[in-house]
Protein backbone atom coordinates (compact mmCIF):
# COMPACT_ATOMS: atom_id res chain seq x y z
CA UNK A 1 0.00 0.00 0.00
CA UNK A 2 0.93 3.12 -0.97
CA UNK A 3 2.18 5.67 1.86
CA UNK A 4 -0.58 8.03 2.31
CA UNK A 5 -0.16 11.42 1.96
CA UNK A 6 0.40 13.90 5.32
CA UNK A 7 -1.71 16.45 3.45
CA UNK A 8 -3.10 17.54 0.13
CA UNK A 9 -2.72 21.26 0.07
CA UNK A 10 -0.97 24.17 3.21
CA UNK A 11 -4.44 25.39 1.95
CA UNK A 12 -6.81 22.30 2.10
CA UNK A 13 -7.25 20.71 5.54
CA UNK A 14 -5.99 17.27 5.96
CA UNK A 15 -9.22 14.26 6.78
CA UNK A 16 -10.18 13.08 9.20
CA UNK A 17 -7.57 9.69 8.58
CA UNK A 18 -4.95 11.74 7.12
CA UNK A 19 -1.52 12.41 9.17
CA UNK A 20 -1.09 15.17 10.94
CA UNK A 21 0.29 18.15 8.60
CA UNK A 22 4.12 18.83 9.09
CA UNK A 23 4.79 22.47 11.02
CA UNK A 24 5.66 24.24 7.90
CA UNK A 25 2.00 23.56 6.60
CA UNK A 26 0.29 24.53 10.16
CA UNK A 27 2.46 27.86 9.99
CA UNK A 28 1.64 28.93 6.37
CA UNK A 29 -2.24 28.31 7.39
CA UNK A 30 -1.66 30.60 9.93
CA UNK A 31 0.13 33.20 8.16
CA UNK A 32 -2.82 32.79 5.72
CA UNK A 33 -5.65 33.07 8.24
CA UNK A 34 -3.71 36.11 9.66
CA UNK A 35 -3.40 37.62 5.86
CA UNK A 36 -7.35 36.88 5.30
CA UNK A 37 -8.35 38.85 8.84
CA UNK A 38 -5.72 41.35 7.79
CA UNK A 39 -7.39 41.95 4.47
CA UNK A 40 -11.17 42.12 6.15
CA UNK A 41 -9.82 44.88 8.73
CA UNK A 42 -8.29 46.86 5.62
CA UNK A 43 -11.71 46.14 3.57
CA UNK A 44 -13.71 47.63 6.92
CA UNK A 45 -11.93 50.40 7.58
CA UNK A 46 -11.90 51.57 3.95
CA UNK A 47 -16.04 51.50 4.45
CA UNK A 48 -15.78 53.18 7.92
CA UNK A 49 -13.40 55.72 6.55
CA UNK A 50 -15.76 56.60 3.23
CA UNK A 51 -18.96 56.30 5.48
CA UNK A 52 -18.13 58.66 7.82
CA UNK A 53 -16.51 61.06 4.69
CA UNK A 54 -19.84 60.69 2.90
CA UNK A 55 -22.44 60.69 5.46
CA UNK A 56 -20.65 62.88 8.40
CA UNK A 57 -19.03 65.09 6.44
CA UNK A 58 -15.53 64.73 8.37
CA UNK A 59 -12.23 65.52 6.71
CA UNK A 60 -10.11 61.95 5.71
CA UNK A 61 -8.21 61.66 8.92
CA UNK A 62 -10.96 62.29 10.84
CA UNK A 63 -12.60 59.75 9.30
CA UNK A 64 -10.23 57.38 9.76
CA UNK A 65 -10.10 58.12 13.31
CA UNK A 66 -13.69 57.49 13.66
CA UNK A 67 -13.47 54.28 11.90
CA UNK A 68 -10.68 52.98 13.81
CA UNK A 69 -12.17 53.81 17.18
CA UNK A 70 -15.59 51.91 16.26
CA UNK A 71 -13.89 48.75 14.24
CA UNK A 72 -11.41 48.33 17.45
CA UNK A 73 -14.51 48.65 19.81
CA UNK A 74 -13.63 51.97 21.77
CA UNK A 75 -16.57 54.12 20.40
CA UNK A 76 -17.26 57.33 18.69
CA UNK A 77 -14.98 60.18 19.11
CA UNK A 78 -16.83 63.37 17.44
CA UNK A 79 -20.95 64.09 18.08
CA UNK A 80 -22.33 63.15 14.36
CA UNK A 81 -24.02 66.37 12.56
CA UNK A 82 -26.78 64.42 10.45
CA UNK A 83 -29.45 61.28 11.35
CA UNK A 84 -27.80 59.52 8.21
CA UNK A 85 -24.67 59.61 10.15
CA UNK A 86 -25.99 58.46 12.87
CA UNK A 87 -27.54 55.35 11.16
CA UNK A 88 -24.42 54.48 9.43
CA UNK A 89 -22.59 54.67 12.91
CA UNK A 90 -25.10 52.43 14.12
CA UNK A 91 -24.92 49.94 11.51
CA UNK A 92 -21.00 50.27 11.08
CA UNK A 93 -21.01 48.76 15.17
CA UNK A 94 -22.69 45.95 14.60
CA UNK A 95 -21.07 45.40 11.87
CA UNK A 96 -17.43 45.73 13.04
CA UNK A 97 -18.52 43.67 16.03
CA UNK A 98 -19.72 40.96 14.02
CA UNK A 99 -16.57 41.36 11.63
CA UNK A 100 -14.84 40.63 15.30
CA UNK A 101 -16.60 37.01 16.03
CA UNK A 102 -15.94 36.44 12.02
CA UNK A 103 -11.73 37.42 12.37
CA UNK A 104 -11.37 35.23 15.86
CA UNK A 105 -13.11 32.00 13.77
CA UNK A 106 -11.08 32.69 10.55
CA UNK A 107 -7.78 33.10 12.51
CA UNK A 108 -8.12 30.36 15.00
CA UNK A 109 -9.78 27.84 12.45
CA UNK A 110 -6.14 26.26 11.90
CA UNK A 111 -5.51 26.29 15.31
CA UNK A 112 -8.36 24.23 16.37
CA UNK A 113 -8.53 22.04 13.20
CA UNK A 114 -4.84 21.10 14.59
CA UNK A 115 -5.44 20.21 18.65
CA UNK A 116 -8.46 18.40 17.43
CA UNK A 117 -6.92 16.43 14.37
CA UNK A 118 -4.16 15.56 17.21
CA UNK A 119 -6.75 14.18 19.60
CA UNK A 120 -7.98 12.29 16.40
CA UNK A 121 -4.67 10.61 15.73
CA UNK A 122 -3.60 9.53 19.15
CA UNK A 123 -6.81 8.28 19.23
CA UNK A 124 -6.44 5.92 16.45
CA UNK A 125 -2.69 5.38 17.77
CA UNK A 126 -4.19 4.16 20.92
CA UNK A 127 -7.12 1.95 18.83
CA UNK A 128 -3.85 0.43 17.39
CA UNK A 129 -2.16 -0.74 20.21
CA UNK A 130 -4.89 -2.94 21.37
């Protein structure tokens, strides 16, 4: 028989009776997962940033600042002039809190596919010895 293979893809998780992936694959799935969350904060911010432009009327950095201090969960820094504004700030929250729950499962997804794949495998060691 044929040796099986450790793991099809750094990208692809290994199955449930494949090997345990070697470090280097675990690491590049979580440079990967940390790349991805990276990327969604960037994407956020970039709506935060035009929202509050658009709809608040603040200058860019201003913007920014507002953006920042909602998507990182501190709050509101300046009183918004317009209900529009207000709306979007409203929406923007839940939004950057749910973006929150969304980056935690994206960037520990490898790390939990790994400790339980591990329990897996000394599991079936153990089966073996029997």
């Amino acid at each position: 028989m044929a040796k099986q293979k450790a793991y099809r893809s750094w990208l692809m998780y290994e199955r449930r009776h494949d090997q345990l992936a070697p470090r280097s694959v675990f690491v590049k799935r979580i440079v990967a997962s940390l790349a991805v969350a990276l990327g969604l904060i960037c994407v956020a911010l970039l709506i935060g940033i035009a929202g509050y432009h658009l709809l608040a009327g603040f200058n860019w950095i201003d913007s920014l600042l507002e953006a920042s201090m909602i998507l990182g969960g501190m709050g509101p820094i300046k009183e918004l002039p317009t209900d529009a504004a207000k709306v979007f700030a409203s929406i923007y929250a839940l939004f950057s809190g749910l973006l929150l729950i969304a980056m935690m499962g994206i960037i520990l997804a490898p790390v939990i596919h790994r400790v339980m794949h591990k329990f897996h495998v000394d599991e079936k060691d153990v089966n073996k010895s029997r």
